[in-house]
PDB file of N, CA and C in Angstrom:
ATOM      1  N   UNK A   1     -95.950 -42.989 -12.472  1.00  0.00           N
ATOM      2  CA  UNK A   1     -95.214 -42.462 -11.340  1.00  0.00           C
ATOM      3  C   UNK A   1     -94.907 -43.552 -10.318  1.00  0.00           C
ATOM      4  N   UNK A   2     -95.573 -44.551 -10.437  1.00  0.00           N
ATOM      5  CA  UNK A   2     -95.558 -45.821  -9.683  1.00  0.00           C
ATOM      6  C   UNK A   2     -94.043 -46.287  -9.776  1.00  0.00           C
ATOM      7  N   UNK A   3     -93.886 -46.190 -10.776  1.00  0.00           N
ATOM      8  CA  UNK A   3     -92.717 -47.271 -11.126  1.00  0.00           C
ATOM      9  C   UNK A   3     -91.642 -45.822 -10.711  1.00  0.00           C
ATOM     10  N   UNK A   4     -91.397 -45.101 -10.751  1.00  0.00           N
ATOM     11  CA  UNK A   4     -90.494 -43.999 -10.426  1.00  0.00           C
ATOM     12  C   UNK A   4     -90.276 -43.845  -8.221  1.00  0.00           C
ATOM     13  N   UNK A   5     -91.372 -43.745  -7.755  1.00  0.00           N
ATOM     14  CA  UNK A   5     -91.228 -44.298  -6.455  1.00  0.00           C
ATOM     15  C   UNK A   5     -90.790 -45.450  -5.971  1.00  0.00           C
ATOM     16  N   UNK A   6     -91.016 -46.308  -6.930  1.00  0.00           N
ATOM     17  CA  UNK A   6     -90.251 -47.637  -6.518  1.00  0.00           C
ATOM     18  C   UNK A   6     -89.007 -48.097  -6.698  1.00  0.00           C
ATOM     19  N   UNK A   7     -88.547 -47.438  -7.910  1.00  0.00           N
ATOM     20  CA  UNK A   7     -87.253 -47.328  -8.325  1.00  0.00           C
ATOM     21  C   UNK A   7     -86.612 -46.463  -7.164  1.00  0.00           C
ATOM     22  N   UNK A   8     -86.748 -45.521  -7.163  1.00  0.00           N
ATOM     23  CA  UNK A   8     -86.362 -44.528  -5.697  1.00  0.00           C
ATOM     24  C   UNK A   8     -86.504 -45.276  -4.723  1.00  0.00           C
ATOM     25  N   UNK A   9     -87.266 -45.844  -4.101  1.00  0.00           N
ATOM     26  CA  UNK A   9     -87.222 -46.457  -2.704  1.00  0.00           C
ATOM     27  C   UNK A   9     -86.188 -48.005  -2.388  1.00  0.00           C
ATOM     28  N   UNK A  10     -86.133 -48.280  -3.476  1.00  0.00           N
ATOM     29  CA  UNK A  10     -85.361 -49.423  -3.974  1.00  0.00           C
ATOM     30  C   UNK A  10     -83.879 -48.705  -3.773  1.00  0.00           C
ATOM     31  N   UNK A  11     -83.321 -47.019  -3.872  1.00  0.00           N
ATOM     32  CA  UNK A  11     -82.404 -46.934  -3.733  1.00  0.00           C
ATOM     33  C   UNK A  11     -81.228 -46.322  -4.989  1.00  0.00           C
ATOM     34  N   UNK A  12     -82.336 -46.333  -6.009  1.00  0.00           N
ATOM     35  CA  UNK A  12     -81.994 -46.144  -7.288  1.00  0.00           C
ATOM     36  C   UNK A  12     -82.124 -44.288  -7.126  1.00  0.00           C
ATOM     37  N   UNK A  13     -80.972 -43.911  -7.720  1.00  0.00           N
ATOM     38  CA  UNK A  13     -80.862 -42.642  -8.025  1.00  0.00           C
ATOM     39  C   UNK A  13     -80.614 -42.015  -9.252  1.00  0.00           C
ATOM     40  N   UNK A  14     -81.803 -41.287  -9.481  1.00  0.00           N
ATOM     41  CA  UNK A  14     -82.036 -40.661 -11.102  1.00  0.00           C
ATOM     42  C   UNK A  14     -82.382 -39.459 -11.058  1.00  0.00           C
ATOM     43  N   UNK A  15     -82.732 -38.739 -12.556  1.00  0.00           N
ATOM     44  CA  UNK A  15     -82.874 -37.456 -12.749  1.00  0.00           C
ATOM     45  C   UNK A  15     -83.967 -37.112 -12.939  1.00  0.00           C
ATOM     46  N   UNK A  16     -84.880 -38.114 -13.137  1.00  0.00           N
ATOM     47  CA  UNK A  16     -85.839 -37.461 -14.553  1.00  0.00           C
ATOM     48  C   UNK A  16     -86.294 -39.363 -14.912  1.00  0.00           C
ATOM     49  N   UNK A  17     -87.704 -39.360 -15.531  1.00  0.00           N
ATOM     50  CA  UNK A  17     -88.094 -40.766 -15.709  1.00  0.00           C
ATOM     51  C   UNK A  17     -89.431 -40.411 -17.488  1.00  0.00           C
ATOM     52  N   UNK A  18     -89.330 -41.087 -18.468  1.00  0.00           N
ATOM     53  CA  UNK A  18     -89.949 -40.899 -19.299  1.00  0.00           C
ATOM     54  C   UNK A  18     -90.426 -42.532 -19.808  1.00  0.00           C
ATOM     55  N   UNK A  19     -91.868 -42.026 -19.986  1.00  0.00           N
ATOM     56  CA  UNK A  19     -92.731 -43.280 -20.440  1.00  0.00           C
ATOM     57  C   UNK A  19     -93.161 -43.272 -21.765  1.00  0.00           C
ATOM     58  N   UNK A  20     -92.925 -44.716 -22.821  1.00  0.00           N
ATOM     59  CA  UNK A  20     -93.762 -44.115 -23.812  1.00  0.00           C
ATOM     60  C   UNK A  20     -95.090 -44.603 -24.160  1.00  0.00           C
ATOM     61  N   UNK A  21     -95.301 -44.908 -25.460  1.00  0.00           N
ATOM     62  CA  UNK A  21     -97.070 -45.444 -25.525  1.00  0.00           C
ATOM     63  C   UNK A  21     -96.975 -46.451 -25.297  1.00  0.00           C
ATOM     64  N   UNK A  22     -96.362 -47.453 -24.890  1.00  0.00           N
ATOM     65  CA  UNK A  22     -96.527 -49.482 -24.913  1.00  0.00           C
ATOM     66  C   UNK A  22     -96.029 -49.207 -23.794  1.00  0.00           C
ATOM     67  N   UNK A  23     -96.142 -47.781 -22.645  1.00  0.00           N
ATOM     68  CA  UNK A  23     -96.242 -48.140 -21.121  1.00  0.00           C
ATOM     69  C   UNK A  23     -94.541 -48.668 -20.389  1.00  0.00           C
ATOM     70  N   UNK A  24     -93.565 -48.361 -21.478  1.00  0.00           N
ATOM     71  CA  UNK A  24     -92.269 -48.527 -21.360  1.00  0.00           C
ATOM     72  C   UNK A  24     -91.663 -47.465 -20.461  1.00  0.00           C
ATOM     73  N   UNK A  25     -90.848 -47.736 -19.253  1.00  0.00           N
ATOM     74  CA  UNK A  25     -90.565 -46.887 -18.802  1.00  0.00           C
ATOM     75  C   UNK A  25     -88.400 -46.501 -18.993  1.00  0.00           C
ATOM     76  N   UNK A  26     -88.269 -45.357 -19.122  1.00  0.00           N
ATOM     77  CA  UNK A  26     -87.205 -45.305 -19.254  1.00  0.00           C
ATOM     78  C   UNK A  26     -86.243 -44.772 -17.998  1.00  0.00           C
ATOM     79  N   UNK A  27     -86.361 -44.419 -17.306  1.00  0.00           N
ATOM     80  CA  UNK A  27     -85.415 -43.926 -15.822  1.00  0.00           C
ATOM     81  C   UNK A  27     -83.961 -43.373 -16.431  1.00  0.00           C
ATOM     82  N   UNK A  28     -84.085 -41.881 -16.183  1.00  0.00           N
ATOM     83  CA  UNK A  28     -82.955 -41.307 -16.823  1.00  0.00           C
ATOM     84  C   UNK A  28     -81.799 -40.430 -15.507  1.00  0.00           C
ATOM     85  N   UNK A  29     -80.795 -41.220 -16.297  1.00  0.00           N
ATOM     86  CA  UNK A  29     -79.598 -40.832 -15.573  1.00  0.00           C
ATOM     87  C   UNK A  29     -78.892 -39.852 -16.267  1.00  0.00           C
ATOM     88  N   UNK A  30     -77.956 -39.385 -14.785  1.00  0.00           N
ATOM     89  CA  UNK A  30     -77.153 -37.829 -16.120  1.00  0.00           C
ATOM     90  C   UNK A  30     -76.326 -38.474 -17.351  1.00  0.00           C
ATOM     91  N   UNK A  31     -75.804 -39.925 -17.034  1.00  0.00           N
ATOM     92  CA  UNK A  31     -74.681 -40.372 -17.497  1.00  0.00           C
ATOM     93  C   UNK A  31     -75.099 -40.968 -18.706  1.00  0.00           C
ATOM     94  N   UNK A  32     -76.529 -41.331 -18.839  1.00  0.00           N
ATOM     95  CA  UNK A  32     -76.746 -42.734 -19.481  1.00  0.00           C
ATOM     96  C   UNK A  32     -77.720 -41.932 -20.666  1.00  0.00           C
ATOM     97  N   UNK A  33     -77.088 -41.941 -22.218  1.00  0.00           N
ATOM     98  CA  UNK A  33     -78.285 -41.927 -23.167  1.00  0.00           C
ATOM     99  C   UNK A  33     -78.750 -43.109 -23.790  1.00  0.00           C
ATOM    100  N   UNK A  34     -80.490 -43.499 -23.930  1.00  0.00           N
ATOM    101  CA  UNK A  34     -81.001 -44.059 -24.559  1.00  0.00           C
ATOM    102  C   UNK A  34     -80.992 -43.986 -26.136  1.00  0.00           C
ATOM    103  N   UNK A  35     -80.124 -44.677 -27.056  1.00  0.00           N
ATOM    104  CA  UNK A  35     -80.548 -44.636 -28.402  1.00  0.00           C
ATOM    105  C   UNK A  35     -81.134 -45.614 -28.977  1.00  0.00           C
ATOM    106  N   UNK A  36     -81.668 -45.437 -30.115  1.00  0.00           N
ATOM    107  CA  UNK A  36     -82.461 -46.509 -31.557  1.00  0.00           C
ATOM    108  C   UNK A  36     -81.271 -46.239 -32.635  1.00  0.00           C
ATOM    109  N   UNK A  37     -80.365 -46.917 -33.204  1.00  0.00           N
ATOM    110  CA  UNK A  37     -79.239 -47.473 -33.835  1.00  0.00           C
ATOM    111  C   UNK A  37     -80.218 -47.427 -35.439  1.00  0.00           C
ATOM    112  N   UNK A  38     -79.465 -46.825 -35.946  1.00  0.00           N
ATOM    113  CA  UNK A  38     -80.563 -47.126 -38.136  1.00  0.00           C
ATOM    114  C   UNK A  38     -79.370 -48.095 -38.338  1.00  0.00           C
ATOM    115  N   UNK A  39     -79.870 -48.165 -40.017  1.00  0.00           N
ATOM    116  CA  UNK A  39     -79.055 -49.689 -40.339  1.00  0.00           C
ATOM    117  C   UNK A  39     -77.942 -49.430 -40.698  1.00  0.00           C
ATOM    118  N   UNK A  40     -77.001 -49.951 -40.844  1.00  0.00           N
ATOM    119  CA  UNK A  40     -75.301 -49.739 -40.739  1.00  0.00           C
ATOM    120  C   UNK A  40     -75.859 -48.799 -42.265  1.00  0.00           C
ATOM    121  N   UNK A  41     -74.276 -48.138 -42.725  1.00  0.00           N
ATOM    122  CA  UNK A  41     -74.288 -47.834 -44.019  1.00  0.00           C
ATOM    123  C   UNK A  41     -72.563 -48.211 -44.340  1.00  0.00           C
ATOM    124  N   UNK A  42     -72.424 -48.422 -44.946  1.00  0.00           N
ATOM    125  CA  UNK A  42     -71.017 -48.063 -45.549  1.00  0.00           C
ATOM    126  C   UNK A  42     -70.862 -47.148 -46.658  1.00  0.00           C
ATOM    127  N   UNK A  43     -69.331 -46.267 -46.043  1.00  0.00           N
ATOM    128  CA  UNK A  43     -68.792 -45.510 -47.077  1.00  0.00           C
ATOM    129  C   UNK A  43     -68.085 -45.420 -48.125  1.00  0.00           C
ATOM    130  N   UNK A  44     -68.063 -44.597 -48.791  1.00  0.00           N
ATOM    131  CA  UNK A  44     -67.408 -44.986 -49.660  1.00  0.00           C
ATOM    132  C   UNK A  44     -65.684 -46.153 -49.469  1.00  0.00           C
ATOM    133  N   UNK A  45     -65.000 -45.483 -48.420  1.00  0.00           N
ATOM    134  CA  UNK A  45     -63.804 -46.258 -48.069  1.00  0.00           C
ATOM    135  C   UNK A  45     -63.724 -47.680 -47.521  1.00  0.00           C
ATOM    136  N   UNK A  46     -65.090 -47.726 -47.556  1.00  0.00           N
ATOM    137  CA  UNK A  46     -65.402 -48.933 -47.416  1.00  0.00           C
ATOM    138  C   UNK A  46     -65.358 -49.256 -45.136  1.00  0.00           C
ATOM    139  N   UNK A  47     -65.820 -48.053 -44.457  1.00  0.00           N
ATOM    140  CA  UNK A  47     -66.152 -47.903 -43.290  1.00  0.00           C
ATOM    141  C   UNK A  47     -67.197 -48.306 -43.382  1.00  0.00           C
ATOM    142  N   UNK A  48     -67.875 -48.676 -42.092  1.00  0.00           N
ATOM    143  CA  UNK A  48     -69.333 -48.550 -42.002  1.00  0.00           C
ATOM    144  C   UNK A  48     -69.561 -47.901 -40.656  1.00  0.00           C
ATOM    145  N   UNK A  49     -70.670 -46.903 -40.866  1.00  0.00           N
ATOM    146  CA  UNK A  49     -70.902 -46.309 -40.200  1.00  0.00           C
ATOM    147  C   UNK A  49     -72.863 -46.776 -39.374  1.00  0.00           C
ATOM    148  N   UNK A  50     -73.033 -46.469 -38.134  1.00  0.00           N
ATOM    149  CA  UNK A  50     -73.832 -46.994 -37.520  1.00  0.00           C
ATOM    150  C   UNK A  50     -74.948 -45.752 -37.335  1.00  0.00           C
ATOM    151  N   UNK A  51     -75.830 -44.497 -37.765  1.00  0.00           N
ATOM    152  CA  UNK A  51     -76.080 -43.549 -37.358  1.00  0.00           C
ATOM    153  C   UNK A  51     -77.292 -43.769 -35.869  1.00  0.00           C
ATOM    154  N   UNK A  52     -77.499 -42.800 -35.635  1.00  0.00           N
ATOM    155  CA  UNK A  52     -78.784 -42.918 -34.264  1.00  0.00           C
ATOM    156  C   UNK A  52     -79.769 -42.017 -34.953  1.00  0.00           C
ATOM    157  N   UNK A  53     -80.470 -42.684 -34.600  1.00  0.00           N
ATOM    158  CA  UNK A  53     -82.268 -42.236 -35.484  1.00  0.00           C
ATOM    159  C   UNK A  53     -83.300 -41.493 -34.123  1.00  0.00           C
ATOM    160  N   UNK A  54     -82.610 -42.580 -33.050  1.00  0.00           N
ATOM    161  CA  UNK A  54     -83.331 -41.268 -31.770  1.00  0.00           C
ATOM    162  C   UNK A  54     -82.771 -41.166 -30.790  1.00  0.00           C
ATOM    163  N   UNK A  55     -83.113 -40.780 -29.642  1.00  0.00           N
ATOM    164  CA  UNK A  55     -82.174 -41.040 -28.669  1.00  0.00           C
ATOM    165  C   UNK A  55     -82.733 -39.857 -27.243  1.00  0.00           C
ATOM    166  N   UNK A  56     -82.711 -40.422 -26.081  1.00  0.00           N
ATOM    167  CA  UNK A  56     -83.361 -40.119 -24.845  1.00  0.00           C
ATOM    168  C   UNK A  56     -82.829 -39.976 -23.754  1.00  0.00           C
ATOM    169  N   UNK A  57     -82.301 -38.919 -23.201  1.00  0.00           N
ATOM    170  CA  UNK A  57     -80.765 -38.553 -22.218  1.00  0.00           C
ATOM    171  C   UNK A  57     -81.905 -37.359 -21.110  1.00  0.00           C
ATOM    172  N   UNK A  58     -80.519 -37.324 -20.238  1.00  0.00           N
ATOM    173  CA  UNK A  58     -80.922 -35.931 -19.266  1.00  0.00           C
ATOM    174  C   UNK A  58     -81.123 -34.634 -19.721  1.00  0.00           C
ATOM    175  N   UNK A  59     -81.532 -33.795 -19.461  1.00  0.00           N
ATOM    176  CA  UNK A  59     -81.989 -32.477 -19.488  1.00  0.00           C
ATOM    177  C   UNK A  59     -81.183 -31.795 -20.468  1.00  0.00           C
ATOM    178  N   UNK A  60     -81.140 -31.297 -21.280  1.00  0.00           N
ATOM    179  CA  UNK A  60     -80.058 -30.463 -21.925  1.00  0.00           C
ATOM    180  C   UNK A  60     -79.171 -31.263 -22.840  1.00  0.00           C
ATOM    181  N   UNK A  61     -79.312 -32.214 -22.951  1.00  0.00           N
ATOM    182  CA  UNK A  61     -78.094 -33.566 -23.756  1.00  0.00           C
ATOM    183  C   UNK A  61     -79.023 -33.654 -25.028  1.00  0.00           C
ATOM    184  N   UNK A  62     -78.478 -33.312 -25.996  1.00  0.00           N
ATOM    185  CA  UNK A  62     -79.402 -32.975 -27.658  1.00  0.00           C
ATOM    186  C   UNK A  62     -77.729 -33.512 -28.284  1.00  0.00           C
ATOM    187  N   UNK A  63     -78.213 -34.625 -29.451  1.00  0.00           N
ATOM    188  CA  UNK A  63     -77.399 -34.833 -30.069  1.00  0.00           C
ATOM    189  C   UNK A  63     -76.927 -33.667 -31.427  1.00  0.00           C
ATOM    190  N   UNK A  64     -76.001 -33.438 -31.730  1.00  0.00           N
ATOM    191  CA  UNK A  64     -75.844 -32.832 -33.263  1.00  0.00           C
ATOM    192  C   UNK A  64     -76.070 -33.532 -34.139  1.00  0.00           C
ATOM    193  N   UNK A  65     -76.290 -33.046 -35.114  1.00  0.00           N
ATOM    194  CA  UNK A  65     -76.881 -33.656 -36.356  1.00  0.00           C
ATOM    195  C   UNK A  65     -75.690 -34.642 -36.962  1.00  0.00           C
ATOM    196  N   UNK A  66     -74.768 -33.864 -36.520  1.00  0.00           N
ATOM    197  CA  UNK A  66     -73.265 -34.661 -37.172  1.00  0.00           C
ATOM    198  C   UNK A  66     -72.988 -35.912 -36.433  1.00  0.00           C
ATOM    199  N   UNK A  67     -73.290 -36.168 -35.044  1.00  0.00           N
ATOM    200  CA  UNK A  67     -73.399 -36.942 -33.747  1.00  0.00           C
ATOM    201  C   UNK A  67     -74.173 -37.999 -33.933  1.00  0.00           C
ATOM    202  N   UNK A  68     -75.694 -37.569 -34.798  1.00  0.00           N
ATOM    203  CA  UNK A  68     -76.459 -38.399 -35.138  1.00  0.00           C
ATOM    204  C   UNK A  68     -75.977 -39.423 -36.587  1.00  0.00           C
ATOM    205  N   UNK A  69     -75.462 -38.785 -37.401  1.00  0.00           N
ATOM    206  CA  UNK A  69     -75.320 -39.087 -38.477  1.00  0.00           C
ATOM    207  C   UNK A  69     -73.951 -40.354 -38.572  1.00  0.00           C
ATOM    208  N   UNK A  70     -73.183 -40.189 -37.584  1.00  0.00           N
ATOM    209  CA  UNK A  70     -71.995 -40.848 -37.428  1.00  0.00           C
ATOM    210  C   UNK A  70     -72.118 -41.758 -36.184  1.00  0.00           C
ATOM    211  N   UNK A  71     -73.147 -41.330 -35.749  1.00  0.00           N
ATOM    212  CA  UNK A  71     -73.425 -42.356 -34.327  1.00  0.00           C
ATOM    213  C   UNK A  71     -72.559 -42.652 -33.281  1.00  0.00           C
ATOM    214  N   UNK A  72     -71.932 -41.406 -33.078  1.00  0.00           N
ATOM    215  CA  UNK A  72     -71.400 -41.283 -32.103  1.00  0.00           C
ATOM    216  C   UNK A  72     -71.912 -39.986 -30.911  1.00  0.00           C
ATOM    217  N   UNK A  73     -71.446 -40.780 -29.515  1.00  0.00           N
ATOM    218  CA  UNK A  73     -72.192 -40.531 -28.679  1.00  0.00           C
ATOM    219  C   UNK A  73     -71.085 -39.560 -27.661  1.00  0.00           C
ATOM    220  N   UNK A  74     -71.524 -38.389 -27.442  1.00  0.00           N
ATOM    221  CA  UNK A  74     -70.664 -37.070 -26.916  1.00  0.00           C
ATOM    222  C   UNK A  74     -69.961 -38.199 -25.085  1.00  0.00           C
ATOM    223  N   UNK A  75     -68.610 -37.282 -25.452  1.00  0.00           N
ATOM    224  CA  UNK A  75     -68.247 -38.131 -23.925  1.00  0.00           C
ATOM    225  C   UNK A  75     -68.607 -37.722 -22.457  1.00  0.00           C
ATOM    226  N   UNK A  76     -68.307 -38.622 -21.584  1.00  0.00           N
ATOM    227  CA  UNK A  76     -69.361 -38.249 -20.371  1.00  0.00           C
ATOM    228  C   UNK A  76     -70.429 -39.451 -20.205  1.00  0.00           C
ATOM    229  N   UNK A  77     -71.021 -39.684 -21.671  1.00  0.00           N
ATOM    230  CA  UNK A  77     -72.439 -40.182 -21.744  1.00  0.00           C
ATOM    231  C   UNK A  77     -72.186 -41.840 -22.347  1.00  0.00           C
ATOM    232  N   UNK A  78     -72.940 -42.639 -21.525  1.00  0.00           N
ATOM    233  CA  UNK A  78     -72.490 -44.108 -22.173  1.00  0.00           C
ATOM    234  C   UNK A  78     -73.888 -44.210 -22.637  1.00  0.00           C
ATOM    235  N   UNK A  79     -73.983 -44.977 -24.133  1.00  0.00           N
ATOM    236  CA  UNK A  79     -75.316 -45.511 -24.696  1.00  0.00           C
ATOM    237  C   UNK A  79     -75.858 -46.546 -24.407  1.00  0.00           C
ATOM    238  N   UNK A  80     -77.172 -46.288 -24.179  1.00  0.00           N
ATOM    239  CA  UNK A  80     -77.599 -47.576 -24.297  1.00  0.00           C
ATOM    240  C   UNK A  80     -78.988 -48.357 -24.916  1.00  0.00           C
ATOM    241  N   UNK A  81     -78.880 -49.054 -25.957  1.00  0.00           N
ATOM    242  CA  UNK A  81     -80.148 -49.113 -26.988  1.00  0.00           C
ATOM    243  C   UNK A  81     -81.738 -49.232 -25.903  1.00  0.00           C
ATOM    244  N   UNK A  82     -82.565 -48.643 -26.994  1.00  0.00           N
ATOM    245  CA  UNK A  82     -83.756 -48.437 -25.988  1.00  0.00           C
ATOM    246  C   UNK A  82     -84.255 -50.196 -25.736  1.00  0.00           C
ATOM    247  N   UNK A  83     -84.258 -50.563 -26.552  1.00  0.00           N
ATOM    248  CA  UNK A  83     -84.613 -51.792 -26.422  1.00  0.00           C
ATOM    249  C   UNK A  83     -84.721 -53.124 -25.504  1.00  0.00           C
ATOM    250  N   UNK A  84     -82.953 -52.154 -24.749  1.00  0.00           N
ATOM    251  CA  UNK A  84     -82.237 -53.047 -24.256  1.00  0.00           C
ATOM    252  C   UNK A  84     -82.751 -52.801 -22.375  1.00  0.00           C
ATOM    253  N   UNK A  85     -83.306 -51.858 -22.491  1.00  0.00           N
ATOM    254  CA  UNK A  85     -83.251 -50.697 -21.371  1.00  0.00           C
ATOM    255  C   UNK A  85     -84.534 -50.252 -20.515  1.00  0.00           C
ATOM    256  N   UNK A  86     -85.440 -50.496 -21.446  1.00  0.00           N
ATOM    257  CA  UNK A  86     -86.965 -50.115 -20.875  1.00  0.00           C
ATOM    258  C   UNK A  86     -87.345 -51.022 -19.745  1.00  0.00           C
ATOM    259  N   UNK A  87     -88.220 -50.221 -18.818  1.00  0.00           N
ATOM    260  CA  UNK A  87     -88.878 -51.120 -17.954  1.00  0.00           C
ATOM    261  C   UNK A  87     -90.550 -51.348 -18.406  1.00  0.00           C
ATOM    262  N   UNK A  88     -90.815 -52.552 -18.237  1.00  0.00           N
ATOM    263  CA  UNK A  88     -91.954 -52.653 -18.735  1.00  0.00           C
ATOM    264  C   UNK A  88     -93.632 -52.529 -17.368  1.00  0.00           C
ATOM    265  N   UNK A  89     -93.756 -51.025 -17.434  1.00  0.00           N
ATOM    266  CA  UNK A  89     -94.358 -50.297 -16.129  1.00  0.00           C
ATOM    267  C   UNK A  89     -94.788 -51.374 -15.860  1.00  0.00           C
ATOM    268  N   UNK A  90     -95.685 -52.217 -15.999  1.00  0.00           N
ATOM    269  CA  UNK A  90     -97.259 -53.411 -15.675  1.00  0.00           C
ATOM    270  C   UNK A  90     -96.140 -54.426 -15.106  1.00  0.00           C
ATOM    271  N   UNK A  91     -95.304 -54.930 -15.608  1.00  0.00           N
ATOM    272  CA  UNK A  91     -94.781 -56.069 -15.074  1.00  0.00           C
ATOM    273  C   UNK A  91     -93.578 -55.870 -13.893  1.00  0.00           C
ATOM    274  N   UNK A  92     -93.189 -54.736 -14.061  1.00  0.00           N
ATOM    275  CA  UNK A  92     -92.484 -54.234 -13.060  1.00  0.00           C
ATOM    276  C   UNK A  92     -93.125 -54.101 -11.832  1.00  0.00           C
ATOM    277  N   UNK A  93     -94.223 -53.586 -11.622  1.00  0.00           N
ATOM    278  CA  UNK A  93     -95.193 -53.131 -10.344  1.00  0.00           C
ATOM    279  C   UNK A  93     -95.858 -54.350 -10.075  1.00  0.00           C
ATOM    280  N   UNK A  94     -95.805 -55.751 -10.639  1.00  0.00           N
ATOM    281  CA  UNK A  94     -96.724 -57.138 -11.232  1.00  0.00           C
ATOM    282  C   UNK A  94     -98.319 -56.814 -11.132  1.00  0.00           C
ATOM    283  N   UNK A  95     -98.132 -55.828 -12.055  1.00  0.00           N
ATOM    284  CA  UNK A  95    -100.159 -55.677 -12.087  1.00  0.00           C
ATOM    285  C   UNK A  95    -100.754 -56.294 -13.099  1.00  0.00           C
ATOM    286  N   UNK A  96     -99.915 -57.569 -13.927  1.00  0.00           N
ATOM    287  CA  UNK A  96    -100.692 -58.189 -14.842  1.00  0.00           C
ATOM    288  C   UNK A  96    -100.755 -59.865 -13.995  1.00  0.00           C
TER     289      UNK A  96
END
């Protein structure tokens, strides 16, 4: 919750904030989904397609299965890989 007051007082405006086990924090906006990208595939036509394996948004924002599978992301909502995105709680607050 540390890191969620500070983000707020800093000026930052969000919805909703989710942490996972390696203490990663994610700060969720209405606009912004977090995805994990699987490995390309190509189709038969010789497309390649990119699917999303997970993915971490505001309240009510659930991908379809078809959404997932084609990796595309409903409009409104810009992606952005988790990877790219996490705050890392301990070093953010500098408690290491």
């Amino acid at each position: 919750m540390r890191v969620v007051i500070k983000k707020w007082n800093e000026g930052d405006r969000f919805v909703g904030a989710n942490i996972d086990d390696d203490g990663i924090m994610y700060i969720i906006y209405p606009d912004i989904l977090y995805v994990e990208y699987g490995e390309p595939v190509e189709e038969p036509d010789a497309t390649v397609r990119v699917p999303i394996i997970g993915s971490l948004g505001p309240r009510g924002t659930r991908l379809t299965s078809e959404q997932m599978h084609s990796g595309n992301i409903p409009q409104g909502l810009r992606a952005i890989e988790f990877d790219k995105a996490g705050i890392p709680a301990y070093d953010y607050l500098d408690l290491r």
